[in-house]
Protein backbone atom coordinates (compact mmCIF):
# COMPACT_ATOMS: atom_id res chain seq x y z
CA UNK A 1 -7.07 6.17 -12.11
CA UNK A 2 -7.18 2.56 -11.11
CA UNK A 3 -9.07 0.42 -9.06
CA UNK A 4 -7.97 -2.19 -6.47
CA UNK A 5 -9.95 -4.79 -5.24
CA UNK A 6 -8.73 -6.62 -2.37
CA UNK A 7 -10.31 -8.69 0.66
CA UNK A 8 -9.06 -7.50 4.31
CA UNK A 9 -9.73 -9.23 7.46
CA UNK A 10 -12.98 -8.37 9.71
CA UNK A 11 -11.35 -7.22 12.49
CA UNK A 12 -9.33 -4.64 10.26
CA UNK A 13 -12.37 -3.41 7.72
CA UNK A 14 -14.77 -2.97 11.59
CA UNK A 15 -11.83 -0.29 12.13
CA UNK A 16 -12.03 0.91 8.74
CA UNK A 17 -15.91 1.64 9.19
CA UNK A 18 -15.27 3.13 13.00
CA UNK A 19 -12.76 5.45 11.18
CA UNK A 20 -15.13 6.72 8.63
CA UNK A 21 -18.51 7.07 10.54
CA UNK A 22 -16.37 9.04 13.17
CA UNK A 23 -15.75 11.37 10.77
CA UNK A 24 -11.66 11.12 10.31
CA UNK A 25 -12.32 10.49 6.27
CA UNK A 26 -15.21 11.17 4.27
CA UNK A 27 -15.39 7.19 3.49
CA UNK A 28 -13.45 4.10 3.07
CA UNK A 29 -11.08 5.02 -0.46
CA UNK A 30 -9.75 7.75 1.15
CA UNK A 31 -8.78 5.98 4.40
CA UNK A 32 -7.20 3.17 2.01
CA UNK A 33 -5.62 6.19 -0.24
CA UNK A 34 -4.28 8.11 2.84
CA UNK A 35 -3.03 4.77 4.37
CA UNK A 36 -1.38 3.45 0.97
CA UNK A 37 0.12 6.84 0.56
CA UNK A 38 1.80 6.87 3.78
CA UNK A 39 3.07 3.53 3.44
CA UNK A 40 5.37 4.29 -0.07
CA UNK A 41 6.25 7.43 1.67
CA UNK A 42 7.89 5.88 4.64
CA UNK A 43 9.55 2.65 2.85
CA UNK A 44 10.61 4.57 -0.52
CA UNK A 45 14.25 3.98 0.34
CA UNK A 46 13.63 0.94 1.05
CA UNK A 47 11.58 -0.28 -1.91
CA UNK A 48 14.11 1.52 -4.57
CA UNK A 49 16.84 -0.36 -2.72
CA UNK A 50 15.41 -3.48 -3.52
CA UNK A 51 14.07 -2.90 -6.75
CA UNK A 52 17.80 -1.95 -7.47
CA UNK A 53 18.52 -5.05 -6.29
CA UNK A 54 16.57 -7.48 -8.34
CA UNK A 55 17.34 -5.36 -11.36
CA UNK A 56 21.11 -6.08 -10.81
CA UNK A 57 20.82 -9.49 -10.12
CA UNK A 58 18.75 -9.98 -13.47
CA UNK A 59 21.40 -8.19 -15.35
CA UNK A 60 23.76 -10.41 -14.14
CA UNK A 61 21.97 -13.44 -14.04
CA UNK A 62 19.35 -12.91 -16.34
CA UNK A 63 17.18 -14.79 -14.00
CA UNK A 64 13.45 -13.40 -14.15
C-alpha cells in the first residue's frame, strides 16, 4: 500500500471531519479511499481515452 500526502482546502477537510464524526466512515482514509475510488470508477473511459491519446502522439512524435 501507499501513502498520499496532500494539503486540501479548510472549507473541504471541515466537511471531511463532519463526515467522519457523524459516523458515515470510520475516519478520514476511508472517506478519501471511498471518494478516490469513485472518482476512477466514473472517469475510467475517460482517463484510458486519454492515456491512449498521449501514448499515440508519443509514438508518433516521440515527444515526452
Amino acid at each position: 500500500m501507499k501513502a498520499i500526502c496532500t494539503e486540501v482546502p479548510d472549507r473541504m477537510y471541515g466537511e471531511v471531519k463532519s463526515l467522519v464524526n457523524s459516523g458515515w466512515f470510520r475516519n478520514e482514509d476511508d472517506l478519501i479511499l471511498e471518494a478516490l475510488r469513485r472518482f476512477l470508477d466514473t472517469h475510467k473511459v475517460e482517463l484510458m481515452e486519454q492515456y491512449i491519446r498521449e501514448d499515440v502522439e508519443w509514438g508518433l512524435h516521440g515527444k515526452d
